[in-house]
PDB file of N, CA and C in Angstrom:
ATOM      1  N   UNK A   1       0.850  -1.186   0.000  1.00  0.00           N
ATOM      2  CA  UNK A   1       0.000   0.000   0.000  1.00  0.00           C
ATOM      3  C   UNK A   1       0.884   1.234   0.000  1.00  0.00           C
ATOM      4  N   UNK A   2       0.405   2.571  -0.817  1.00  0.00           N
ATOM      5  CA  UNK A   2       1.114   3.489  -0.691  1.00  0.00           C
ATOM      6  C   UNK A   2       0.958   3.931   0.575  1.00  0.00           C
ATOM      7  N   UNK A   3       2.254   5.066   0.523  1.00  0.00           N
ATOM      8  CA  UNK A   3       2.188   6.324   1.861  1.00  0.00           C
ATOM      9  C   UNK A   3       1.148   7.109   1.124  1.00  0.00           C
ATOM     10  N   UNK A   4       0.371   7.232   1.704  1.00  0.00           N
ATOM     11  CA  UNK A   4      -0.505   8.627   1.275  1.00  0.00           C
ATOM     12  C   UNK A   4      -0.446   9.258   2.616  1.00  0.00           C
ATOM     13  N   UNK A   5      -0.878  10.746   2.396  1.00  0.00           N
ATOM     14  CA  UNK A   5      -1.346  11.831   3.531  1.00  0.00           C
ATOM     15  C   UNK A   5      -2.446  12.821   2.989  1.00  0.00           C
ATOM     16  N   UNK A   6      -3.623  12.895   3.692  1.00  0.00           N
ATOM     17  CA  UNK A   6      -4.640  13.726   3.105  1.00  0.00           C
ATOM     18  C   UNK A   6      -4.544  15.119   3.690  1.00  0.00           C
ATOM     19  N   UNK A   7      -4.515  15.442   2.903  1.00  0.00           N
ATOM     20  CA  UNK A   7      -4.236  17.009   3.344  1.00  0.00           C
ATOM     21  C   UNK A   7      -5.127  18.039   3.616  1.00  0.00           C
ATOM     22  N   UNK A   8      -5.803  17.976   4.732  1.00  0.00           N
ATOM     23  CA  UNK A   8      -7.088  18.818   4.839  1.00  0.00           C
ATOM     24  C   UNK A   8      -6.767  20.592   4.929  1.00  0.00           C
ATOM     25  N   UNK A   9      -7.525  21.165   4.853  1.00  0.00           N
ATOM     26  CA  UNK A   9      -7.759  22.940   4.924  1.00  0.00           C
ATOM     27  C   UNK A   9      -9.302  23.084   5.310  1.00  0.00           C
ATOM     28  N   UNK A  10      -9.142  23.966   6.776  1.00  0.00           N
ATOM     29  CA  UNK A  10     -10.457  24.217   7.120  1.00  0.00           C
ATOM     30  C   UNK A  10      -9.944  26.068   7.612  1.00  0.00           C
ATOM     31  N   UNK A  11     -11.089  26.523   8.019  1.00  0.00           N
ATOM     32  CA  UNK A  11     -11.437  27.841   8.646  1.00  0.00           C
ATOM     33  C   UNK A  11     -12.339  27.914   9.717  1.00  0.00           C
ATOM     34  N   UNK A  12     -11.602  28.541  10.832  1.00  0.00           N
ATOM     35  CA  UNK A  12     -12.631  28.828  11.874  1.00  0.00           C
ATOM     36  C   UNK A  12     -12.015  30.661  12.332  1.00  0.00           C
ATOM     37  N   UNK A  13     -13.654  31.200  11.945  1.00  0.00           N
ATOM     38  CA  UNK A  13     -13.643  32.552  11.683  1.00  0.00           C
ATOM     39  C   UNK A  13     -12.762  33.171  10.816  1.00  0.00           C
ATOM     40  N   UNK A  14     -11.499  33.856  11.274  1.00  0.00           N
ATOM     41  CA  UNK A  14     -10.932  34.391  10.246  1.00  0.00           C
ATOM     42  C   UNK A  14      -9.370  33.716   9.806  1.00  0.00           C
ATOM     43  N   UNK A  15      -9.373  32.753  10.893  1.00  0.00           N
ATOM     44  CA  UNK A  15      -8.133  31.634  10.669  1.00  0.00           C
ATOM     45  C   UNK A  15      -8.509  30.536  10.228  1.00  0.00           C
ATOM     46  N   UNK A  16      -6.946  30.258   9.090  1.00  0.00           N
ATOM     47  CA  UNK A  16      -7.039  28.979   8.356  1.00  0.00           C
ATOM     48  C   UNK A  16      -6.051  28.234   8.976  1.00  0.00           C
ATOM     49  N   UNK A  17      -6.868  26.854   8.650  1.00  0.00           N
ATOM     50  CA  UNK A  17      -5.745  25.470   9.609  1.00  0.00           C
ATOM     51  C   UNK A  17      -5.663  24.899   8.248  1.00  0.00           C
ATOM     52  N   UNK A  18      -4.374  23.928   8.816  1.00  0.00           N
ATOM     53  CA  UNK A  18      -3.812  22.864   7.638  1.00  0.00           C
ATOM     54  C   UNK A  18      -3.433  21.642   8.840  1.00  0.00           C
ATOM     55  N   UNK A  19      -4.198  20.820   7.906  1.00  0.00           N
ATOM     56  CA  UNK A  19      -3.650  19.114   8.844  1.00  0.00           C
ATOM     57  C   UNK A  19      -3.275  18.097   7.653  1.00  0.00           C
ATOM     58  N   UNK A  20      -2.392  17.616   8.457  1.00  0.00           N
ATOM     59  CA  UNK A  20      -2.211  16.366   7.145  1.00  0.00           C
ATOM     60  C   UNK A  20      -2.037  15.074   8.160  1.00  0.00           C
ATOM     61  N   UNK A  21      -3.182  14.105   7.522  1.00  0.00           N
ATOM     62  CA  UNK A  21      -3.697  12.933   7.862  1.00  0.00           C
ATOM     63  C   UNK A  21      -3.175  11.567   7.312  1.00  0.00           C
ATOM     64  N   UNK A  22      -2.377  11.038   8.301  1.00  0.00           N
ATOM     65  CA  UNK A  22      -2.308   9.560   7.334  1.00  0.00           C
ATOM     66  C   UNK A  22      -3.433   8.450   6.958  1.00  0.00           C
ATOM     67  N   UNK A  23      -3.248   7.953   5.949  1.00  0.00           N
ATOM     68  CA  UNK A  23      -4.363   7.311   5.120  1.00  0.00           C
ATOM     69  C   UNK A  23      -4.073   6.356   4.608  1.00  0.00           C
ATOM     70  N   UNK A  24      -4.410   5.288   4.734  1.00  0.00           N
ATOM     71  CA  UNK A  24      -3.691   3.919   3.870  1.00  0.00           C
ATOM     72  C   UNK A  24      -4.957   3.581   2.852  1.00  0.00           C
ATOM     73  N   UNK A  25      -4.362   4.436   1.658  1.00  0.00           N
ATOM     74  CA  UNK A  25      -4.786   4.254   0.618  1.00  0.00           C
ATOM     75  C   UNK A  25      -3.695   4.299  -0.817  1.00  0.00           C
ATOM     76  N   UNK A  26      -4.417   3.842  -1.218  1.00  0.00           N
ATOM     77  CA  UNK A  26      -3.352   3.627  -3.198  1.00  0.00           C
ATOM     78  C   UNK A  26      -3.965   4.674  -4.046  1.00  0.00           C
ATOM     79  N   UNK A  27      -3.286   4.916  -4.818  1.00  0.00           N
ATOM     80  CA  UNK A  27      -3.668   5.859  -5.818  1.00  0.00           C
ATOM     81  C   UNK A  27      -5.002   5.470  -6.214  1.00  0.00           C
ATOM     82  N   UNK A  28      -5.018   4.129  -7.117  1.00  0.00           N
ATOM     83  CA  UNK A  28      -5.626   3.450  -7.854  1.00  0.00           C
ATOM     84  C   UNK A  28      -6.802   3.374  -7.118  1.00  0.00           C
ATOM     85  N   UNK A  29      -6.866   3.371  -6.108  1.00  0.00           N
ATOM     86  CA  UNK A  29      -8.126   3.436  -4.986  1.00  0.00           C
ATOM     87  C   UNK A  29      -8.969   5.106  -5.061  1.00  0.00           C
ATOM     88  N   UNK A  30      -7.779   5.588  -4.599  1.00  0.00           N
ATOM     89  CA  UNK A  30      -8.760   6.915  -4.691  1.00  0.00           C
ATOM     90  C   UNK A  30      -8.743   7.228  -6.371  1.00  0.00           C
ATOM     91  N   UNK A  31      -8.557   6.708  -7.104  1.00  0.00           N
ATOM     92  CA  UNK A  31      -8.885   7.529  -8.838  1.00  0.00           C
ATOM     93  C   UNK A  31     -10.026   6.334  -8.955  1.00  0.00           C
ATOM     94  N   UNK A  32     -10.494   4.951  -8.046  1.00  0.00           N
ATOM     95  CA  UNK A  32     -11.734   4.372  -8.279  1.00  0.00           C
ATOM     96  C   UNK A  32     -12.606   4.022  -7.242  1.00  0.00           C
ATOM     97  N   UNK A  33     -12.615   5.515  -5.925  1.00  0.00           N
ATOM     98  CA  UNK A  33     -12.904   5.595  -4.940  1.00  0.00           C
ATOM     99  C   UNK A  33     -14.615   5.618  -5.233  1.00  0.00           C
ATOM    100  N   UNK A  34     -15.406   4.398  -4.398  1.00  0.00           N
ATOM    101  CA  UNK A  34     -16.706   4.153  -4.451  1.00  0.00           C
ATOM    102  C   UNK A  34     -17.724   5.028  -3.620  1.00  0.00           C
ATOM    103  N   UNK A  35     -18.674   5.356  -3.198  1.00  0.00           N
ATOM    104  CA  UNK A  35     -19.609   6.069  -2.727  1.00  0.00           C
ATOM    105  C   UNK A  35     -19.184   5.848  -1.166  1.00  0.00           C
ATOM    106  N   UNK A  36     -19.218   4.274  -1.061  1.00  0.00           N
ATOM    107  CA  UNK A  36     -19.114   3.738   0.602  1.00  0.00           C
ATOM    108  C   UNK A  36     -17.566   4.507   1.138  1.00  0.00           C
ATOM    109  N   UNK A  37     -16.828   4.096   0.722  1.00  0.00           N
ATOM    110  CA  UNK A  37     -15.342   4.392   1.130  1.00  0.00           C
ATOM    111  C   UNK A  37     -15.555   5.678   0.666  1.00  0.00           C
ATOM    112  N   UNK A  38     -15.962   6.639  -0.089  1.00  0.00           N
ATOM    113  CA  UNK A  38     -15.787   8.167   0.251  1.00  0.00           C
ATOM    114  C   UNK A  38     -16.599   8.850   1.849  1.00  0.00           C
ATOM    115  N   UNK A  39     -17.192   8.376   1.729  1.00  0.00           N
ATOM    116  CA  UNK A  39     -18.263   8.867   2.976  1.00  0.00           C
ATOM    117  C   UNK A  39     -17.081   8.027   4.488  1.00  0.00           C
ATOM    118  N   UNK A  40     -16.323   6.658   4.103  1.00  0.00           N
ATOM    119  CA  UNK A  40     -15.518   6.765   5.421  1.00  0.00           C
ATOM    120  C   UNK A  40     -14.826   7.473   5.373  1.00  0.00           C
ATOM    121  N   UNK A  41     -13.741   7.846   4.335  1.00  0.00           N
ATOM    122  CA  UNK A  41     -12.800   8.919   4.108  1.00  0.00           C
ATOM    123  C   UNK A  41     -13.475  10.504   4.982  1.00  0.00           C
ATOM    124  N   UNK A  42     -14.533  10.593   4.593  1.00  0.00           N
ATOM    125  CA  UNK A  42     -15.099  12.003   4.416  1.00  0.00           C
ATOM    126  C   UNK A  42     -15.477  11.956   6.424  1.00  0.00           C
ATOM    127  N   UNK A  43     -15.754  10.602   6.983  1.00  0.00           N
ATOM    128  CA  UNK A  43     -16.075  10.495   8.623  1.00  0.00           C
ATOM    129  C   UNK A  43     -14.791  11.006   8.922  1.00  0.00           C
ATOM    130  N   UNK A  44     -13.311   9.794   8.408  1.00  0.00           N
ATOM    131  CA  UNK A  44     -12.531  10.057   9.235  1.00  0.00           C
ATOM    132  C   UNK A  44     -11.937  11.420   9.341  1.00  0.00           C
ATOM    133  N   UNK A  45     -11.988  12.396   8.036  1.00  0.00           N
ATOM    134  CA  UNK A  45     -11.377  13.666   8.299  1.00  0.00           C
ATOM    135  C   UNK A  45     -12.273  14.460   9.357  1.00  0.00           C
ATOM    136  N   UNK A  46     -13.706  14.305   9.306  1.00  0.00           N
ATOM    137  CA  UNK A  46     -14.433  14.867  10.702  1.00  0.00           C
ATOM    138  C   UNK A  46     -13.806  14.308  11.969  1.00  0.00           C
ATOM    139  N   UNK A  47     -13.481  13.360  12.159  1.00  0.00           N
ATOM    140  CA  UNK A  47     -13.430  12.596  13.499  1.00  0.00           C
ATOM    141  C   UNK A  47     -12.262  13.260  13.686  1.00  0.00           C
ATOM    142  N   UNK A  48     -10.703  13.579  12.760  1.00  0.00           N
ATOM    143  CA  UNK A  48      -9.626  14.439  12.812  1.00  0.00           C
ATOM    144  C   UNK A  48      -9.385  15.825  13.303  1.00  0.00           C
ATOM    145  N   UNK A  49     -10.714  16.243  12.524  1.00  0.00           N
ATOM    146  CA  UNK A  49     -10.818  17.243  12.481  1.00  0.00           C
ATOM    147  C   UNK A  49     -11.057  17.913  13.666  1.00  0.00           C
ATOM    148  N   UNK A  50     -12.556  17.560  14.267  1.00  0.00           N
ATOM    149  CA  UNK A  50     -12.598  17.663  15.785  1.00  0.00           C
ATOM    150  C   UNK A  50     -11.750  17.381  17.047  1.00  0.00           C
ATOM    151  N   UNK A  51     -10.741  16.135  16.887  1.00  0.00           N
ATOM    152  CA  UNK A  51      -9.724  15.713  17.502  1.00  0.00           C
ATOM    153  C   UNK A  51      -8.618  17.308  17.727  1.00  0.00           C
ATOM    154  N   UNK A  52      -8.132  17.678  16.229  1.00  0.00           N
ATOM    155  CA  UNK A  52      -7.281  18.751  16.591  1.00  0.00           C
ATOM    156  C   UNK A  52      -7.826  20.030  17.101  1.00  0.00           C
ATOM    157  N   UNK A  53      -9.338  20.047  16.762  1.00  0.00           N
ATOM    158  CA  UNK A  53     -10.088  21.376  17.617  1.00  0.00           C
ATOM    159  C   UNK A  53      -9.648  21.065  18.914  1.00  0.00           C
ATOM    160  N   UNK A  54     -10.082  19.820  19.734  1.00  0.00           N
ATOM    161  CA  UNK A  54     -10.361  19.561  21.098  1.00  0.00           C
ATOM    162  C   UNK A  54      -8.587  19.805  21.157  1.00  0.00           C
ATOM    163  N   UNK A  55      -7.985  19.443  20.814  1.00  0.00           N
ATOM    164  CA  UNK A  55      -6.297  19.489  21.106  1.00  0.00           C
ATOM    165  C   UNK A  55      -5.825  20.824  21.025  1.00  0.00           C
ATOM    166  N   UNK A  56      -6.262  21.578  20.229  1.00  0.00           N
ATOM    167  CA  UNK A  56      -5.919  22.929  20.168  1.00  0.00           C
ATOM    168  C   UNK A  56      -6.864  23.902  21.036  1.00  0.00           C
ATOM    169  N   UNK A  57      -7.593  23.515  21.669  1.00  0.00           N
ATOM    170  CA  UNK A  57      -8.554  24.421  22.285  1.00  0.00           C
ATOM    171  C   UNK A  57      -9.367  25.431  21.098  1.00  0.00           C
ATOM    172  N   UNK A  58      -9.877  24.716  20.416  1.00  0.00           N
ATOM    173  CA  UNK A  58     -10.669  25.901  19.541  1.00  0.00           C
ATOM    174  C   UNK A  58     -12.214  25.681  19.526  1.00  0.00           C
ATOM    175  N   UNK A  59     -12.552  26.148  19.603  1.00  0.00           N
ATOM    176  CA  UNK A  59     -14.214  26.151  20.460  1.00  0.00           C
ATOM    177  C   UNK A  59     -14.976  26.803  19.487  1.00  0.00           C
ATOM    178  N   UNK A  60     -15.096  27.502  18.324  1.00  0.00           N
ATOM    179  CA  UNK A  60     -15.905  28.657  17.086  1.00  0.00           C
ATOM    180  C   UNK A  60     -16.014  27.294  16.299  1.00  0.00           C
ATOM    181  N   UNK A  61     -16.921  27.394  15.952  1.00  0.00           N
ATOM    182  CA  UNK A  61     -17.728  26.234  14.402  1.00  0.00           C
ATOM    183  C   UNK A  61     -16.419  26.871  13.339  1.00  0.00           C
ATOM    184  N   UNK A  62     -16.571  25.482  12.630  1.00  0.00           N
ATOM    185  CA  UNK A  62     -15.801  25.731  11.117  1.00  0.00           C
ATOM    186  C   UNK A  62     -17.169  26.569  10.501  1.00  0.00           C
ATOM    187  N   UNK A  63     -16.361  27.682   9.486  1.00  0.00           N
ATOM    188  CA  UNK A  63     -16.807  28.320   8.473  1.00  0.00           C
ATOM    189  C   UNK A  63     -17.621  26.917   7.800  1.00  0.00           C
ATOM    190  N   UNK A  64     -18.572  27.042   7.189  1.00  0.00           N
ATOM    191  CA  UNK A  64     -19.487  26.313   6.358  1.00  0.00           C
ATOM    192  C   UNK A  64     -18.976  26.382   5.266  1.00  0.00           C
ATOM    193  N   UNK A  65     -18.412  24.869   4.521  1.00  0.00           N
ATOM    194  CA  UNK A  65     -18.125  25.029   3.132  1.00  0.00           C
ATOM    195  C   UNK A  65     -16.835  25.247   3.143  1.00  0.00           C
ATOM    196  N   UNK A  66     -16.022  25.415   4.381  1.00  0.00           N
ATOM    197  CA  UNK A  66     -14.332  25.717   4.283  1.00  0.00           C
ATOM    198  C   UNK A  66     -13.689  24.359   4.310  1.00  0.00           C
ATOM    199  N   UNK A  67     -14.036  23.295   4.163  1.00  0.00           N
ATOM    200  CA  UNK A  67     -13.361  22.102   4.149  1.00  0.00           C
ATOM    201  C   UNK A  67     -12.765  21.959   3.006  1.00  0.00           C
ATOM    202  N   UNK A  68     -11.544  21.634   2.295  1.00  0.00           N
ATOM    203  CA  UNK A  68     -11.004  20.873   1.212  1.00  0.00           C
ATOM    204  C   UNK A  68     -10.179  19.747   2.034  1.00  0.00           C
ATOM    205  N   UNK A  69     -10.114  19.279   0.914  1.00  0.00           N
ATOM    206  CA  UNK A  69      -8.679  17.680   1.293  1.00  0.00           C
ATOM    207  C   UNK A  69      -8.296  17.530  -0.348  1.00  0.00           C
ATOM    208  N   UNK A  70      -7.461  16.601  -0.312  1.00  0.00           N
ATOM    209  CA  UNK A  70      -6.358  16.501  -1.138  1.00  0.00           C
ATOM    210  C   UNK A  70      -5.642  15.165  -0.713  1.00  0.00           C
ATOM    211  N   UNK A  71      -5.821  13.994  -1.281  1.00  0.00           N
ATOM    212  CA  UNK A  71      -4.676  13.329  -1.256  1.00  0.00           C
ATOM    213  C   UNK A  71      -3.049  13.603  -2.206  1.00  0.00           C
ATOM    214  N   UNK A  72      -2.198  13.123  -0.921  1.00  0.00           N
ATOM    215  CA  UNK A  72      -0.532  13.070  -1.457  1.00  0.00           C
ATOM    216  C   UNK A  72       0.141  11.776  -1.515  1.00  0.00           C
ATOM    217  N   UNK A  73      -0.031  11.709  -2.808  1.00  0.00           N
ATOM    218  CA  UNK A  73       0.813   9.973  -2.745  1.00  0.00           C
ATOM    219  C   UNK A  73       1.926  10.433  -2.946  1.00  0.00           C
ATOM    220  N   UNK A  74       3.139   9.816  -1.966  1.00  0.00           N
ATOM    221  CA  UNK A  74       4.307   9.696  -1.995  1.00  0.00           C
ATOM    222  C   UNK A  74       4.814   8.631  -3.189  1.00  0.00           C
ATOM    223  N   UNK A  75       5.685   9.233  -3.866  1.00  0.00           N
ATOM    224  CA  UNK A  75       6.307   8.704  -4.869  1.00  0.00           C
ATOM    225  C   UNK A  75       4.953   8.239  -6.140  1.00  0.00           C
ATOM    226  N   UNK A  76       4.385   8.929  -6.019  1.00  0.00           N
ATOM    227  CA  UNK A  76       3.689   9.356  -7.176  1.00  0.00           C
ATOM    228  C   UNK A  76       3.101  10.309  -7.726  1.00  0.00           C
ATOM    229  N   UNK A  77       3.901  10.723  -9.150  1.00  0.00           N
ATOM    230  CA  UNK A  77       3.824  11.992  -9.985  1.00  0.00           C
ATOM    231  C   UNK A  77       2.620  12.215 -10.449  1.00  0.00           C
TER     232      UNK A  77
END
């Protein structure tokens, strides 16, 4: 399996965060990523996501709609 890292970007109020998530996924997976496995993908960056709120003390709702991600496969162009 590749190294991947998903690379999330969110906003709460007028600050932007960056996290990067490990993910054991293959390329070939996410370029034939199914409905089921997007929606776990899409839990686990919530479940992350909230994790580094509670770790960082940040308490303001994410901006609505400020979520992106991005997978990074290592050693692939």
């Amino acid at each position: 399996m590749s190294k991947t890292v998903i690379i999330v970007f969110f906003k709460v109020g007028d600050d932007e965060y960056k996290i990067s998530l490990p993910y054991n996924m293959s390329f070939r997976q996410w370029d034939n990523i199914n409905e089921a496995d997007y929606n776990i993908l899409v839990d686990y960056i919530g479940e992350q996501i909230n994790l580094y709120k509670k770790a960082h003390k940040i308490i303001d709702p994410i901006e609505p709609d400020s979520i992106e991600f991005a997978p990074h496969f290592y050693g692939v162009d």
